[in-house]
N, C-alpha and C. Protein backbone atom coordinates (compact mmCIF):
# COMPACT_ATOMS: atom_id res chain seq x y z
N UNK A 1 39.54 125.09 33.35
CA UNK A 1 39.18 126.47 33.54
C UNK A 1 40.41 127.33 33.77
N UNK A 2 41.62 126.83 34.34
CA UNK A 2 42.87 127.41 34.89
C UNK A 2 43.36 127.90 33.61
N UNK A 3 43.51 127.22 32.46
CA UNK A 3 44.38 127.30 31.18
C UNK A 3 43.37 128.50 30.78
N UNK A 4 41.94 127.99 30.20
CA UNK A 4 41.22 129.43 30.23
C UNK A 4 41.98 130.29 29.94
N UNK A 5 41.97 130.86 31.54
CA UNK A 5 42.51 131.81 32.51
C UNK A 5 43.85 132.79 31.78
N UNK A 6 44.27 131.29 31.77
CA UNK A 6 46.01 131.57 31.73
C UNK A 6 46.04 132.13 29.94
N UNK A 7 44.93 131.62 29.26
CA UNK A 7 45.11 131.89 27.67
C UNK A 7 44.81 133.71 27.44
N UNK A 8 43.59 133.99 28.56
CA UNK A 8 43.04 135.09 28.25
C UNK A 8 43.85 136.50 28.73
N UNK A 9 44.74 135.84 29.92
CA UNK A 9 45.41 136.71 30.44
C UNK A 9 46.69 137.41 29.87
N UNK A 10 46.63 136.91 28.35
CA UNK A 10 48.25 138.04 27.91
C UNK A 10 47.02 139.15 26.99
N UNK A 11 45.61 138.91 26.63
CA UNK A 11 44.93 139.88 25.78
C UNK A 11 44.38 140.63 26.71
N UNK A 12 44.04 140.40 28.37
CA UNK A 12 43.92 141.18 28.97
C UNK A 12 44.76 142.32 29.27
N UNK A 13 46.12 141.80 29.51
CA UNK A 13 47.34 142.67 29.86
C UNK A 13 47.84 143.28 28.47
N UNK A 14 47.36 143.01 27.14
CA UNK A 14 47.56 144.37 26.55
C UNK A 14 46.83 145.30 26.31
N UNK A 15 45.98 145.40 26.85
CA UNK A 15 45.00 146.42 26.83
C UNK A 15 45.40 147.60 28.32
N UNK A 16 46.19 146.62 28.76
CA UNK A 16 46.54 147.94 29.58
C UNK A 16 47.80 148.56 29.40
N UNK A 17 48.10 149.96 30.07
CA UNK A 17 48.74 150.77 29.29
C UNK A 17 50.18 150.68 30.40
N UNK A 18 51.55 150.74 29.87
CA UNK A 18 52.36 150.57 30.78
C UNK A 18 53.41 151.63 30.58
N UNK A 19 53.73 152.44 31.84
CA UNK A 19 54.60 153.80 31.66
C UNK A 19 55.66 153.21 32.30
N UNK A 20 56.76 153.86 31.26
CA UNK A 20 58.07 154.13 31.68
C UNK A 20 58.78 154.83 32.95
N UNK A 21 60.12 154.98 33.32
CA UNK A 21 60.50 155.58 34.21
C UNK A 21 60.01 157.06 34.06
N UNK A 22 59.58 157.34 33.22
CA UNK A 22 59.17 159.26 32.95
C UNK A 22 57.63 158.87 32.50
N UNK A 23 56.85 159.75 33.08
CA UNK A 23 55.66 160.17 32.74
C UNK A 23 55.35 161.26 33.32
N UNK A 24 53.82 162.37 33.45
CA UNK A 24 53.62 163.17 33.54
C UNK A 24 52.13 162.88 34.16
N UNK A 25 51.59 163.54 34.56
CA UNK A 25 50.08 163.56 35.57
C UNK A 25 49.46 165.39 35.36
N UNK A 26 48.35 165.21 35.50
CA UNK A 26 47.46 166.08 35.43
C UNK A 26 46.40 165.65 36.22
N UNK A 27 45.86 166.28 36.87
CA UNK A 27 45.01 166.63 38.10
C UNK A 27 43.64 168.10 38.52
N UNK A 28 42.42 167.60 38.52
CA UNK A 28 41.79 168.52 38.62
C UNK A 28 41.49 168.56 40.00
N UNK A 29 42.10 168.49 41.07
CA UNK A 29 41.88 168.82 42.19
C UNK A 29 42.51 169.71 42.17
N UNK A 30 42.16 170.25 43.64
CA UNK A 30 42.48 171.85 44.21
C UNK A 30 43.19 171.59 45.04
N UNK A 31 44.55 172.11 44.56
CA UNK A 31 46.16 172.02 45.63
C UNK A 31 45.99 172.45 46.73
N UNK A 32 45.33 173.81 46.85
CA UNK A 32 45.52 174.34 48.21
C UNK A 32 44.38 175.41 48.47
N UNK A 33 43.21 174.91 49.61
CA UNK A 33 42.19 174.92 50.08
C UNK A 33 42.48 176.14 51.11
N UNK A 34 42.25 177.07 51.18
CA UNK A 34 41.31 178.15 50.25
C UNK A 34 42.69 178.52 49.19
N UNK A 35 42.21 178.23 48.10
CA UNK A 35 43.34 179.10 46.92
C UNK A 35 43.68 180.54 47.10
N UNK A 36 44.44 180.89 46.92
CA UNK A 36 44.97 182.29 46.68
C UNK A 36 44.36 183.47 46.10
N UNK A 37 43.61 182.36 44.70
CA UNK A 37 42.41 183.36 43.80
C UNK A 37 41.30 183.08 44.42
N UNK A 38 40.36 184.37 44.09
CA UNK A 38 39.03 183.87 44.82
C UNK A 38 38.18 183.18 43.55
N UNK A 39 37.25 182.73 44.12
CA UNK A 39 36.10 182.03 43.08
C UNK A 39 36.92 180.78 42.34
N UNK A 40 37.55 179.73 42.87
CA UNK A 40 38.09 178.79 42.21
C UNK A 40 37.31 178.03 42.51
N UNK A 41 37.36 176.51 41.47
CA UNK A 41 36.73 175.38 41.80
C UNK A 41 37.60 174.27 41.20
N UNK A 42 37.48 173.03 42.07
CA UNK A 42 38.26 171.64 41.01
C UNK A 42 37.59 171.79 39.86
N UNK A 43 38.47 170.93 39.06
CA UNK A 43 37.95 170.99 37.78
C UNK A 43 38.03 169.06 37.30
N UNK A 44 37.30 168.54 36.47
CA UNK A 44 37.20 167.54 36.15
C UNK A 44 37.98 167.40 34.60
N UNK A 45 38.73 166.60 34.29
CA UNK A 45 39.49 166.61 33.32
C UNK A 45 38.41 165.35 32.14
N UNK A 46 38.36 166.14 30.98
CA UNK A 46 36.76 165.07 30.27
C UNK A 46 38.11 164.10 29.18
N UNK A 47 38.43 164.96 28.59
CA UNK A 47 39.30 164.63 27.07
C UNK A 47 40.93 165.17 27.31
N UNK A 48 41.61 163.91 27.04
CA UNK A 48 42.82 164.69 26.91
C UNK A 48 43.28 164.44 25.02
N UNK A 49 43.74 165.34 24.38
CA UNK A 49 43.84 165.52 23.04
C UNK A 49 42.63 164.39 21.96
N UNK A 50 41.52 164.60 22.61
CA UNK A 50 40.42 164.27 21.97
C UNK A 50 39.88 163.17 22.47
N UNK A 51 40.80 162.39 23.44
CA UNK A 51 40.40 161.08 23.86
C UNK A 51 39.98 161.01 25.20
N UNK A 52 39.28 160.27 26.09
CA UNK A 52 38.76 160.15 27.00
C UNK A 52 39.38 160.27 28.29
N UNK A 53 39.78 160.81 29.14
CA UNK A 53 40.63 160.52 30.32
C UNK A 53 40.44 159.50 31.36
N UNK A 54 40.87 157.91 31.18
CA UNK A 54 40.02 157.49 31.81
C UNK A 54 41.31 156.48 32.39
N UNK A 55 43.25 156.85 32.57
CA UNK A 55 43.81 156.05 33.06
C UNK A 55 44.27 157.12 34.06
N UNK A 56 43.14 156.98 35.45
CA UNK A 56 43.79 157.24 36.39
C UNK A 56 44.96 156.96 37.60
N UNK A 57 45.42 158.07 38.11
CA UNK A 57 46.38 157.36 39.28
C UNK A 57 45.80 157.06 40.90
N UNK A 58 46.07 155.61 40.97
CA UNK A 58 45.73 155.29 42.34
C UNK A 58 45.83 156.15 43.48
N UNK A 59 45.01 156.86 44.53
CA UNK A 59 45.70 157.19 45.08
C UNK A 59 45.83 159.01 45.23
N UNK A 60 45.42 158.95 44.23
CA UNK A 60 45.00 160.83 42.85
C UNK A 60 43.94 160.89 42.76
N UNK A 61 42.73 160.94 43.23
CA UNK A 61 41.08 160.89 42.73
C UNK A 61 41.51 161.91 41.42
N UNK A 62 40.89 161.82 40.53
CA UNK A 62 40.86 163.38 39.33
C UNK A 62 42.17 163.35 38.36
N UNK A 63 43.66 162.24 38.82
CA UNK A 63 44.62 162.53 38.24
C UNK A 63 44.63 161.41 37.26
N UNK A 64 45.23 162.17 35.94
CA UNK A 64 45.76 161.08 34.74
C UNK A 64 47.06 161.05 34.57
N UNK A 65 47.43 159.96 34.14
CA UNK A 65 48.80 159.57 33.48
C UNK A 65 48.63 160.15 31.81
N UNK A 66 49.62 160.98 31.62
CA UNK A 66 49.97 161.36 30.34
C UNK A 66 51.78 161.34 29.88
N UNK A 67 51.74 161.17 28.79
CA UNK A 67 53.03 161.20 28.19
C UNK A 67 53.54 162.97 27.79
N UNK A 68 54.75 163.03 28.61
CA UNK A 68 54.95 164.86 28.64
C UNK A 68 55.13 165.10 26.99
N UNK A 69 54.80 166.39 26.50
CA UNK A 69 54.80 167.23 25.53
C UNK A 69 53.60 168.19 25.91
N UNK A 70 53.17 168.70 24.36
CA UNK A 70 51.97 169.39 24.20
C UNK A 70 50.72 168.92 23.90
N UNK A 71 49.58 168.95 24.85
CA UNK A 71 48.31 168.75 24.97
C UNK A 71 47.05 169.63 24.91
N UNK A 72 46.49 169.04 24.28
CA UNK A 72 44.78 169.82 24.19
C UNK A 72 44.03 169.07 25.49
N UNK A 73 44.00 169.99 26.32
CA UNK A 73 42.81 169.42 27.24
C UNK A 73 41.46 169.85 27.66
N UNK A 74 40.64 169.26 28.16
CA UNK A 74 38.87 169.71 27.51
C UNK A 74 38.79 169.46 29.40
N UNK A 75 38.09 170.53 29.92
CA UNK A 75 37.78 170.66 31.40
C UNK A 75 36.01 170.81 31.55
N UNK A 76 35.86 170.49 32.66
CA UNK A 76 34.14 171.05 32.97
C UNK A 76 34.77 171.44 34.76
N UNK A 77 33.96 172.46 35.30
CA UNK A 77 33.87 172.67 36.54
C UNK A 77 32.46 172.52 37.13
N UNK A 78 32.07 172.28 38.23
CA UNK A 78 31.13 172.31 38.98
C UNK A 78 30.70 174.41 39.23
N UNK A 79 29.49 174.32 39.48
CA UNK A 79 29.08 175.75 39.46
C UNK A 79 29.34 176.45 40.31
N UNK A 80 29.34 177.42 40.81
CA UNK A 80 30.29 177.99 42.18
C UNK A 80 29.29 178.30 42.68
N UNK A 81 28.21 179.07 42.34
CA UNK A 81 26.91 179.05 43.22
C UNK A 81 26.05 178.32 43.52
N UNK A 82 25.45 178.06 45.04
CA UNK A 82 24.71 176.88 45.19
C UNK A 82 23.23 177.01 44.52
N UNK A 83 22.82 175.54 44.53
CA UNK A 83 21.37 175.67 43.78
C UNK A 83 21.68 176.17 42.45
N UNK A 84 22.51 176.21 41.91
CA UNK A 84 22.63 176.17 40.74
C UNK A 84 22.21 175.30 39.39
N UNK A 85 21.29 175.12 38.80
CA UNK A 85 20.62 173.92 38.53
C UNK A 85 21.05 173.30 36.68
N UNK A 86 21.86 174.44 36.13
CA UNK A 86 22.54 174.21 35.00
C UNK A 86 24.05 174.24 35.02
N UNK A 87 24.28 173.50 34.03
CA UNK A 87 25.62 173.29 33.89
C UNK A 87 26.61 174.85 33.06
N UNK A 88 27.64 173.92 33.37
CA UNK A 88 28.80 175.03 32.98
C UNK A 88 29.41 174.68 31.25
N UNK A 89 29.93 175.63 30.94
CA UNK A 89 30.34 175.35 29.56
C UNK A 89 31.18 174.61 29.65
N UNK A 90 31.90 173.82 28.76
CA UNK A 90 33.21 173.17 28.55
C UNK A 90 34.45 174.03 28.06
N UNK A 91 35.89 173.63 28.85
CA UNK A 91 36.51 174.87 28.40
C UNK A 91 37.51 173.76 28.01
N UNK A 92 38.88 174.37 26.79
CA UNK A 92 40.28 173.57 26.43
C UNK A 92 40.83 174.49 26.77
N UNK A 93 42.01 174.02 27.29
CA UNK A 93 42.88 174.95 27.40
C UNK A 93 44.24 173.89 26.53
N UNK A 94 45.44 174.47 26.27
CA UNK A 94 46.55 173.90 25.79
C UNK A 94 47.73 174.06 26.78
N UNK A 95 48.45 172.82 27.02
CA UNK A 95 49.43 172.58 28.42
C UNK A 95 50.94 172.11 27.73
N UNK A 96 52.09 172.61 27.63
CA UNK A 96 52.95 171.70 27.43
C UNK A 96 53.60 171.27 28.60
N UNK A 97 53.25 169.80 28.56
CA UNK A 97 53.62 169.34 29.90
C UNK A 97 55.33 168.97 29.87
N UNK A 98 55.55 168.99 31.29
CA UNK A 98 57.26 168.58 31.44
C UNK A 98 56.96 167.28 31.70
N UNK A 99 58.38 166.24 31.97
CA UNK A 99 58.37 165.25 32.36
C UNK A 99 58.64 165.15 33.97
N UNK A 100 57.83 164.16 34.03
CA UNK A 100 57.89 163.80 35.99
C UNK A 100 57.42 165.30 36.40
N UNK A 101 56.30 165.70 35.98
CA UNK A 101 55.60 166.66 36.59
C UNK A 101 53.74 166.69 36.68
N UNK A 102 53.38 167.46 38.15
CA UNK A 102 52.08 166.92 38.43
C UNK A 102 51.49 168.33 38.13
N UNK A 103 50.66 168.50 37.27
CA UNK A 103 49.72 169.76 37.12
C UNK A 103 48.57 169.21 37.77
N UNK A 104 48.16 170.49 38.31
CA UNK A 104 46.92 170.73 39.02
C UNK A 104 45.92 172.48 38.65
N UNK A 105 45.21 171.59 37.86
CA UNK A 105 44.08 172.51 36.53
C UNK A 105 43.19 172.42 37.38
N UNK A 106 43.04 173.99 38.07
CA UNK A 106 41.41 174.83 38.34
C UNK A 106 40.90 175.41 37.64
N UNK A 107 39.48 175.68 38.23
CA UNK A 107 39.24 176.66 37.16
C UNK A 107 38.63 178.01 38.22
N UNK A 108 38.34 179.39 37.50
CA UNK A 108 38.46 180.18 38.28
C UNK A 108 37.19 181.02 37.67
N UNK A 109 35.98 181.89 38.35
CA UNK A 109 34.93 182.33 37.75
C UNK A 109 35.05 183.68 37.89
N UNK A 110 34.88 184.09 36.69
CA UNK A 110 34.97 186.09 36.90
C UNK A 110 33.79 187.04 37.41
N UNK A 111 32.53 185.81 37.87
CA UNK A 111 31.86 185.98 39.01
C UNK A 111 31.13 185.48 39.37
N UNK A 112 31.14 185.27 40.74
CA UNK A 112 30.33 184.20 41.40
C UNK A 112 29.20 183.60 41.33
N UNK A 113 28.24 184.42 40.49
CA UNK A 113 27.15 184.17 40.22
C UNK A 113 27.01 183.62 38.80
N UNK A 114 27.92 184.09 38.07
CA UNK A 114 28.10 183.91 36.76
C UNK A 114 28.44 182.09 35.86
N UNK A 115 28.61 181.85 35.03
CA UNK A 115 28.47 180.93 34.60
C UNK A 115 29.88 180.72 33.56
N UNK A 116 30.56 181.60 33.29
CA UNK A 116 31.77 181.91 32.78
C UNK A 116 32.72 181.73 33.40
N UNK A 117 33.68 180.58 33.29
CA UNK A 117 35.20 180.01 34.15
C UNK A 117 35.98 179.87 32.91
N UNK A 118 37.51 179.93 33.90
CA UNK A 118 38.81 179.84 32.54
C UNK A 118 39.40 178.91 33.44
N UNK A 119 40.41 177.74 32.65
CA UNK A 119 41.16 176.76 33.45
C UNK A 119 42.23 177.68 33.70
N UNK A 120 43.10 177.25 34.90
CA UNK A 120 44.30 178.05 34.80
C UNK A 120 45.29 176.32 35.90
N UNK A 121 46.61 176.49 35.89
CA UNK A 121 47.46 175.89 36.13
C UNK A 121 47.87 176.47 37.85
N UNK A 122 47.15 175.60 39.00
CA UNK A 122 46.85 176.57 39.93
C UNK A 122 48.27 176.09 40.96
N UNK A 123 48.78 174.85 40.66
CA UNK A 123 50.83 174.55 41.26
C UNK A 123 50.84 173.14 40.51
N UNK A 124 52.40 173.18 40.31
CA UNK A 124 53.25 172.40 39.38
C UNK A 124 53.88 172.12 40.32
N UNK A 125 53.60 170.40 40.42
CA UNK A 125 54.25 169.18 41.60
C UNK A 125 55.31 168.69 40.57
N UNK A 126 56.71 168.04 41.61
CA UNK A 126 57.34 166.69 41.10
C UNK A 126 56.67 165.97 41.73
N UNK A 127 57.12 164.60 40.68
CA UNK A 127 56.27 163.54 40.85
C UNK A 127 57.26 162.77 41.21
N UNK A 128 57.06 162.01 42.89
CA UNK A 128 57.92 161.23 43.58
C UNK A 128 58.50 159.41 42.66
N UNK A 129 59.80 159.22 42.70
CA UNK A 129 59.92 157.56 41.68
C UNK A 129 59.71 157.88 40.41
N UNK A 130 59.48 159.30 39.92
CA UNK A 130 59.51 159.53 38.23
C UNK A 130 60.83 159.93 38.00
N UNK A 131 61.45 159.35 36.62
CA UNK A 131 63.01 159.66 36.57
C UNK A 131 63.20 160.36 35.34
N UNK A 132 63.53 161.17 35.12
CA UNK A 132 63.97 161.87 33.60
C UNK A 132 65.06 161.36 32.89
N UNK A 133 64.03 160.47 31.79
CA UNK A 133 65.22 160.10 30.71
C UNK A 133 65.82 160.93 29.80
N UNK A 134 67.09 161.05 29.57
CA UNK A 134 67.85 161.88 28.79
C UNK A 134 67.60 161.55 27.29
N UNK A 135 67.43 162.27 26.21
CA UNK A 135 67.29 161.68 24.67
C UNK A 135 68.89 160.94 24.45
N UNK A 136 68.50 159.91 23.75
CA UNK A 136 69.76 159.40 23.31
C UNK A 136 70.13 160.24 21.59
C-alpha cells in the first residue's frame, strides 16, 4: 500500500500549482472597517481571466494567488440592504497587477437600497517574503 502511495504522489503534486519568488494576490475583503466610502461591501472574487478562482492564500479568507500583469476579473457582492432576498449582478472590472502586490477589490453601491455596485481597488498591500525578479 506504501509504494501505492509513493507512485501516486508525483501526479498528485502536479496538479498543484507552484509560485516563484514574485507573485501577486487579490483579495475581496474589506481593508479597513468602516471604509472611507460609504455603502461599500467585500466582494467575492468568481473568475479570474475566465477561469475559476479557486488557489487561495492560507491565512487570506477571499485571497488568490495570481501571476502580475493584466487581468479580467469577474466579482459578485453581497446586497447592502438587509432582507434583501435577490441577488446582485456580476461585475468585471480590468486590473494590471504589479508584482509582490496585495489588491483588495470592494465594491461600492450608488445606493443603498439599490442593486447597482462598481468594483473599485479600495488599498494596494506589499506582500511580506515576495521578491521582485528583475527581467533578464
Amino acid at each position: 500500500m506504501r509504494k501505492f502511495g509513493l507512485l501516486l504522489l508525483p501526479l498528485a503534486l502536479a496538479g498543484c500549482q507552484t509560485w516563484g519568488p514574485t507573485w501577486s494576490e487579490v483579495s475581496g475583503a474589506r481593508w479597513n472597517i468602516p471604509s472611507a466610502q460609504f455603502n461599500t461591501v467585500p466582494t467575492t472574487i468568481n473568475k479570474i481571466d475566465g477561469t475559476s478562482a479557486l488557489q487561495t492564500v492560507p491565512g487570506y479568507p477571499g485571497t488568490v494567488k495570481i501571476e502580475p500583469g493584466d487581468h479580467s476579473i469577474e466579482l459578485s457582492a453581497p446586497p447592502l440592504s438587509p432582507g434583501w432576498t435577490g441577488g446582485t449582478a456580476l461585475e468585471t472590472m480590468q486590473l494590471k497587477v504589479e508584482p509582490c502586490k496585495r489588491y483588495y477589490i470592494n465594491g461600492t453601491y450608488a445606493n443603498p437600497l439599490g442593486m447597482e455596485w462598481k468594483p473599485f481597488v479600495d488599498y494596494v498591500d506589499t506582500i511580506a517574503g515576495c521578491t521582485v525578479v528583475a527581467a533578464k
